[in-house]
Protein backbone atom coordinates (compact mmCIF):
# COMPACT_ATOMS: atom_id res chain seq x y z
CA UNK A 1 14.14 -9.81 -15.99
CA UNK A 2 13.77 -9.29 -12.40
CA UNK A 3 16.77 -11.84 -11.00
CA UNK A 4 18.57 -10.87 -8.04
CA UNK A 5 15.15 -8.68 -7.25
CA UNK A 6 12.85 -9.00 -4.12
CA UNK A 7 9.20 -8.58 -4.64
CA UNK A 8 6.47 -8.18 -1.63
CA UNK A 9 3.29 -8.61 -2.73
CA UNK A 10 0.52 -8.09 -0.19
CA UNK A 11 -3.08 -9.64 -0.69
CA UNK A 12 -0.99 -12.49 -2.98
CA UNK A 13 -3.75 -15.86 -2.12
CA UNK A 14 -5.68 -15.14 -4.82
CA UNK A 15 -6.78 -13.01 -7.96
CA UNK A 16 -4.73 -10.31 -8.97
CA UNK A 17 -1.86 -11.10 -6.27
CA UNK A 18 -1.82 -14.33 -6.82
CA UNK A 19 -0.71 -13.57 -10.22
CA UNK A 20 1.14 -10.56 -9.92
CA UNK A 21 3.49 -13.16 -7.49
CA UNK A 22 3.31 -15.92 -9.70
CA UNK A 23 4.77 -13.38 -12.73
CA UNK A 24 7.64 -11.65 -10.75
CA UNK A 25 8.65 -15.39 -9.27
CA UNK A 26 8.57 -16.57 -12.99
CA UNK A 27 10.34 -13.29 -14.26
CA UNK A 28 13.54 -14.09 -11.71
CA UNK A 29 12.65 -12.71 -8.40
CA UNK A 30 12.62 -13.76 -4.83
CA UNK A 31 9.24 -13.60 -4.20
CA UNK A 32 7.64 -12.45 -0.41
CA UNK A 33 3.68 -13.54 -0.60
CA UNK A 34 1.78 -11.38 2.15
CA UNK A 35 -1.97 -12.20 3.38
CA UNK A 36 -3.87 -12.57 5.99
CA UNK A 37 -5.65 -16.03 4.84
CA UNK A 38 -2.41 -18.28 5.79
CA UNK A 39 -4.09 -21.27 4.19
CA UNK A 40 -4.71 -19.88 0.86
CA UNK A 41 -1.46 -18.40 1.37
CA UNK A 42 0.84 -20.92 1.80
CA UNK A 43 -1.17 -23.19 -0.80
CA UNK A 44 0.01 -20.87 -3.39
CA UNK A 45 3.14 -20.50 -2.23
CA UNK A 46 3.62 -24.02 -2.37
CA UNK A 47 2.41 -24.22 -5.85
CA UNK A 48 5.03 -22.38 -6.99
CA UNK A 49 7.47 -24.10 -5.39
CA UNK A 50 7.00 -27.15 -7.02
CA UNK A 51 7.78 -24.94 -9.97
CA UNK A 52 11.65 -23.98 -9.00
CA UNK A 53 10.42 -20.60 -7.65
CA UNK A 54 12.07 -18.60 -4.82
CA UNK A 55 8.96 -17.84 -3.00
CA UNK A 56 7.99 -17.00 0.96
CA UNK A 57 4.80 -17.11 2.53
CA UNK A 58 4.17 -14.58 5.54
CA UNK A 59 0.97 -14.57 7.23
CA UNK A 60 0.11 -10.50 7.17
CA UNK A 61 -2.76 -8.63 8.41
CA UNK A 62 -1.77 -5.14 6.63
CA UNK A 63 -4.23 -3.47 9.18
CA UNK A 64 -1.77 -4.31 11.83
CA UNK A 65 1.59 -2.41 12.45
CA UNK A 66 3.14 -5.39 14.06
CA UNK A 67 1.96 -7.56 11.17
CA UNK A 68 3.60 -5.32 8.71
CA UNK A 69 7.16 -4.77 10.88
CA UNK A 70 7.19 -8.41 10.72
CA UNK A 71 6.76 -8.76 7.25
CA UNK A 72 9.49 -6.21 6.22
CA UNK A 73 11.58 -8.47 9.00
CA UNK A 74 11.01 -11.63 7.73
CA UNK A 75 11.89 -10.42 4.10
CA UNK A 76 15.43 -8.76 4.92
CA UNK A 77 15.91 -12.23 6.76
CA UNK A 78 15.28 -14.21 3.98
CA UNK A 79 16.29 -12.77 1.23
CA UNK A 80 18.62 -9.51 2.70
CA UNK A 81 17.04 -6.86 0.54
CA UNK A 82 13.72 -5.24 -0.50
CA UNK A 83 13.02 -4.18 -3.87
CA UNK A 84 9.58 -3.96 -5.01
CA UNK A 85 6.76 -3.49 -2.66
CA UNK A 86 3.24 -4.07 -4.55
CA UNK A 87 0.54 -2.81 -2.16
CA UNK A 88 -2.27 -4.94 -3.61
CA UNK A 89 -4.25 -6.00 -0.57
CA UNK A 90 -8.16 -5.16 -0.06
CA UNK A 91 -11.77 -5.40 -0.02
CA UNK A 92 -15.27 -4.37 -1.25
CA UNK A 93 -18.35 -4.36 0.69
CA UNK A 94 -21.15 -2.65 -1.25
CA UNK A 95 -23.71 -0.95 1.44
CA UNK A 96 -26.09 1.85 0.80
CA UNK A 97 -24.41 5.35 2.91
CA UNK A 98 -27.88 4.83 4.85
CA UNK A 99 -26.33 1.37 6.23
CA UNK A 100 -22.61 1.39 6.49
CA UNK A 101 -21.88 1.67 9.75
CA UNK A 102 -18.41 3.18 11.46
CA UNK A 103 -16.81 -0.02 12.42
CA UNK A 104 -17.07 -1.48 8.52
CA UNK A 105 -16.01 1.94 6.83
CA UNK A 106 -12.76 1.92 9.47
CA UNK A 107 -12.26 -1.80 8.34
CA UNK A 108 -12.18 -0.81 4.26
CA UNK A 109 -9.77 2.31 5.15
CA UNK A 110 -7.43 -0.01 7.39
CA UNK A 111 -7.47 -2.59 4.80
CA UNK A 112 -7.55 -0.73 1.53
CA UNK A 113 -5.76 2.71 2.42
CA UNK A 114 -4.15 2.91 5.71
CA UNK A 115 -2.22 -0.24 5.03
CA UNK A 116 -0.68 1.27 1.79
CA UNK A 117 1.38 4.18 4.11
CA UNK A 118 1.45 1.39 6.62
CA UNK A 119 3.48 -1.05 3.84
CA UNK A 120 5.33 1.90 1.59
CA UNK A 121 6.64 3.18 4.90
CA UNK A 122 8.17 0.30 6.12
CA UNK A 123 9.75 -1.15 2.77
CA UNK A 124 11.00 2.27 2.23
CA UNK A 125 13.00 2.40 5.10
CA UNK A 126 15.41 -0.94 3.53
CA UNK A 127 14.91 0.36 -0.43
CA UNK A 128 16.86 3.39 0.70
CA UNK A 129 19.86 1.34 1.46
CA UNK A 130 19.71 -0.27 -1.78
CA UNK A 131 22.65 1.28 -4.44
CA UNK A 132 19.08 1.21 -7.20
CA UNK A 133 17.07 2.51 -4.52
CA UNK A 134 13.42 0.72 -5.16
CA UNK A 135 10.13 0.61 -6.69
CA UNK A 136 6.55 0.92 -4.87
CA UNK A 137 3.47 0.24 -6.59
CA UNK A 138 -0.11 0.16 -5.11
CA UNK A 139 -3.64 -0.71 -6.41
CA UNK A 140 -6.05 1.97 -6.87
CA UNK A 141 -9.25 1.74 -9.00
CA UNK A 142 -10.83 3.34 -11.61
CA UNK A 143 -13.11 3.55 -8.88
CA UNK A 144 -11.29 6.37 -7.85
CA UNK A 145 -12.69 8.52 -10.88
CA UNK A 146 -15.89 6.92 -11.60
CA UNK A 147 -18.84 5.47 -9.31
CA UNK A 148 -21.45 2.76 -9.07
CA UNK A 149 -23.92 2.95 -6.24
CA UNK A 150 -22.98 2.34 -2.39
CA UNK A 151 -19.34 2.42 -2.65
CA UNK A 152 -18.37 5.41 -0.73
CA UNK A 153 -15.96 3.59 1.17
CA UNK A 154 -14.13 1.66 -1.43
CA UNK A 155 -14.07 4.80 -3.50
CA UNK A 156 -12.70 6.88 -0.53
CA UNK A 157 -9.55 4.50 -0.61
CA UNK A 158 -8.76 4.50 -4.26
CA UNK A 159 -8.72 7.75 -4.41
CA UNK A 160 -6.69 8.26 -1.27
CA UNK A 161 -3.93 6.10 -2.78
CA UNK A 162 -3.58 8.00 -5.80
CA UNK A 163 -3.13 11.01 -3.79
CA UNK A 164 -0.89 9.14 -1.34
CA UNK A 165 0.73 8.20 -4.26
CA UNK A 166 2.21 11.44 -5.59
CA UNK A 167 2.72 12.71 -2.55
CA UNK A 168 5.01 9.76 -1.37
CA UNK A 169 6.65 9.84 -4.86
CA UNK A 170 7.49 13.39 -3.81
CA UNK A 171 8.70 12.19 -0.40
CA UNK A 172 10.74 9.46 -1.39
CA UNK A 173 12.33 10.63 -4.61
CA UNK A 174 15.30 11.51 -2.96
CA UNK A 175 16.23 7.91 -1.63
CA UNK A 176 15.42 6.94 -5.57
CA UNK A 177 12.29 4.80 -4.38
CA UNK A 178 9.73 5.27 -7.01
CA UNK A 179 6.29 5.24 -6.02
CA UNK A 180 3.73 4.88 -8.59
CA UNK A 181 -0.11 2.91 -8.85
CA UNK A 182 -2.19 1.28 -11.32
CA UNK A 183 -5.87 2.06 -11.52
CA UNK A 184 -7.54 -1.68 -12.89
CA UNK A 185 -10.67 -1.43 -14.58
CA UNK A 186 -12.77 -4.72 -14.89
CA UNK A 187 -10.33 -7.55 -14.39
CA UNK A 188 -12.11 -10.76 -14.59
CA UNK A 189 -10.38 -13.04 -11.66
CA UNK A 190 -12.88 -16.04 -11.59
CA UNK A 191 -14.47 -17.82 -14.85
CA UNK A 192 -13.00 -15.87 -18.07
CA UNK A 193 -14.55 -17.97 -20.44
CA UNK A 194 -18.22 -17.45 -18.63
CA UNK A 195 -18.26 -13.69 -19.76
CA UNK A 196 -20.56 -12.57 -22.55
CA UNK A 197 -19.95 -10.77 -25.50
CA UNK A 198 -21.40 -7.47 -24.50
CA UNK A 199 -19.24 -7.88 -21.43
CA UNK A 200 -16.20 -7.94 -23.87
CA UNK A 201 -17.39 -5.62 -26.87
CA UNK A 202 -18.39 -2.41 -24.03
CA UNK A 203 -14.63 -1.79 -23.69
CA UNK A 204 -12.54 -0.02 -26.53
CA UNK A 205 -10.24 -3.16 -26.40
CA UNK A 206 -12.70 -5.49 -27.68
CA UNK A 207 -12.17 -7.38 -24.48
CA UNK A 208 -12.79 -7.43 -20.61
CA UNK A 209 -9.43 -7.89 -18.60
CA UNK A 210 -7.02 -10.50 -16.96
CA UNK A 211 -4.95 -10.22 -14.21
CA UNK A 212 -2.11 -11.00 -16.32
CA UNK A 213 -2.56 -7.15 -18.00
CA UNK A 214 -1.91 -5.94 -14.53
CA UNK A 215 1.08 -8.19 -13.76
CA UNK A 216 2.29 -6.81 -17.14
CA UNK A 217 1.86 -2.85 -15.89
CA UNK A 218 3.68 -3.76 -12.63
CA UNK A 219 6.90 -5.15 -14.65
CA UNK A 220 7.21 -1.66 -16.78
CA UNK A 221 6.64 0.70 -13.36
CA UNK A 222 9.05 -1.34 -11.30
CA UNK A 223 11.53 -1.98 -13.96
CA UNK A 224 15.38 -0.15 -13.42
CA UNK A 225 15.30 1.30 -17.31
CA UNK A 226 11.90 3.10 -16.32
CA UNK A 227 13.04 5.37 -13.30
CA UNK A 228 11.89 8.27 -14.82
CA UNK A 229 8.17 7.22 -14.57
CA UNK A 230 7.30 8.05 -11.06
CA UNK A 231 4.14 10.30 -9.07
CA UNK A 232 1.73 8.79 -11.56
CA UNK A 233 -1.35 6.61 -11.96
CA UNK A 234 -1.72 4.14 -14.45
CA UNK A 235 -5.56 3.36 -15.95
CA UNK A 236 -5.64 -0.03 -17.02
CA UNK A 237 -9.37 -0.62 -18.12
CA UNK A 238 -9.46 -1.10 -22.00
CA UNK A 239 -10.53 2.50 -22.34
CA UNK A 240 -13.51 2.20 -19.95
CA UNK A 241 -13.08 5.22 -18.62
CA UNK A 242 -12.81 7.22 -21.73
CA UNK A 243 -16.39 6.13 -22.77
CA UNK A 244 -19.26 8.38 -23.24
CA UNK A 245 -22.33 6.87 -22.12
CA UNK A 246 -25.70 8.52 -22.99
CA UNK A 247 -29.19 7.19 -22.74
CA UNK A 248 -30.70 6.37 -25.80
């Protein structure tokens, strides 16, 4: 489906990279694997190698400029073209407003947000070459829409990327680079079979999620027939966020 394709994938060692790489290497692509934990990173990359797959390991802090450069380097050396970019990298730290200090809310922008421009800007300069142009896609939340508790921070970047997101649509429609993001809901990345029934049975799909479901909404917004889906966000949550809640 995606031969002759070159995928990035930032934050690729583990949960919803890991498989969002492991899908696009399996689906055809040349696979670039991008995180800063190089020996989680190139243990996965090696695990798919062992399958056949055309995959790359590059150590990446996405906070960094250099880091990044080097990354979008290292890919047009390998493999001669960028394709897809999936901005998944980031991280959580819940902390109570009353205790999170300057220097950890910097770290969660850097990480979460500022690395998406950082990323999108970079890849976008080789898509624009391409005759297809490309396709960007980047990891909000449903976060972004709905809160628990002492998450301002993590909030603050989902929400910036699906702004970001529209407005870099807007940006780089003319070079045919489609930028679009995926909002995940709960997307159980460590013991599936541990979850409880009312875990499953609270969302409208009967179930909780995989990250399979998001490696499945990637493939349709970075697929060539689907260039007229671009600007948007995508909620994959099993109708979470359609749920009235009340009290009773």
């Amino acid at each position: 489906m995606f031969e002759n394709k070159t995928v990035i994938v930032t934050g690729a060692s583990q949960g919803i990279g890991k498989e969002v790489a492991t899908q696009y290497a399996r689906a055809g692509a040349s696979v670039v694997l991008a995180d800063i934990n190089e020996q989680s990173g190139y243990s996965v990359a090696s695990e798919l190698a062992k399958e056949g797959l055309n995959v790359l390991f590059v150590p990446t802090d996405v906070r960094k400029e250099q880091d990044v450069i080097q990354l979008m380097t290292s890919t047009i050396e390998q493999y001669k073209t960028i394709d897809i970019l999936i901005n998944n990298a980031g991280i959580y730290k819940p902390i109570s407003p009353y205790d999170l200090s300057m220097d950890i809310f910097d770290d969660i922008i850097n990480t979460n947000l500022r690395s998406v421009f950082l990323c999108s800007r970079e890849a976008s300069k080789f898509m624009r070459l391409n005759a297809k142009g490309g396709a960007i896609v980047s990891m909000a939340s449903t976060r972004a829409f709905m809160s628990e508790a002492n998450s301002e921070s993590y909030a603050a970047t989902k929400g910036g990327i699906v702004a970001l997101t529209h407005a870099l649509a807007s940006s780089l429609g003319p070079d045919s680079i489609r930028v679009n993001c995926i909002s995940p809901g709960w997307i159980e990345t460590g013991d599936y079979a541990s979850l409880r029934e009312v875990d499953h049975l609270q969302h409208f799909s009967g179930r909780v999620g995989k990250p399979e479901d998001i490696a499945r909404a990637c493939f349709y917004l970075t697929d060539d027939k689907n260039d007229f889906v671009t600007g948007i966000n995508l909620t994959v949550d099993g109708g979470m966020t359609k749920k009235m809640i009340y009290e009773e």
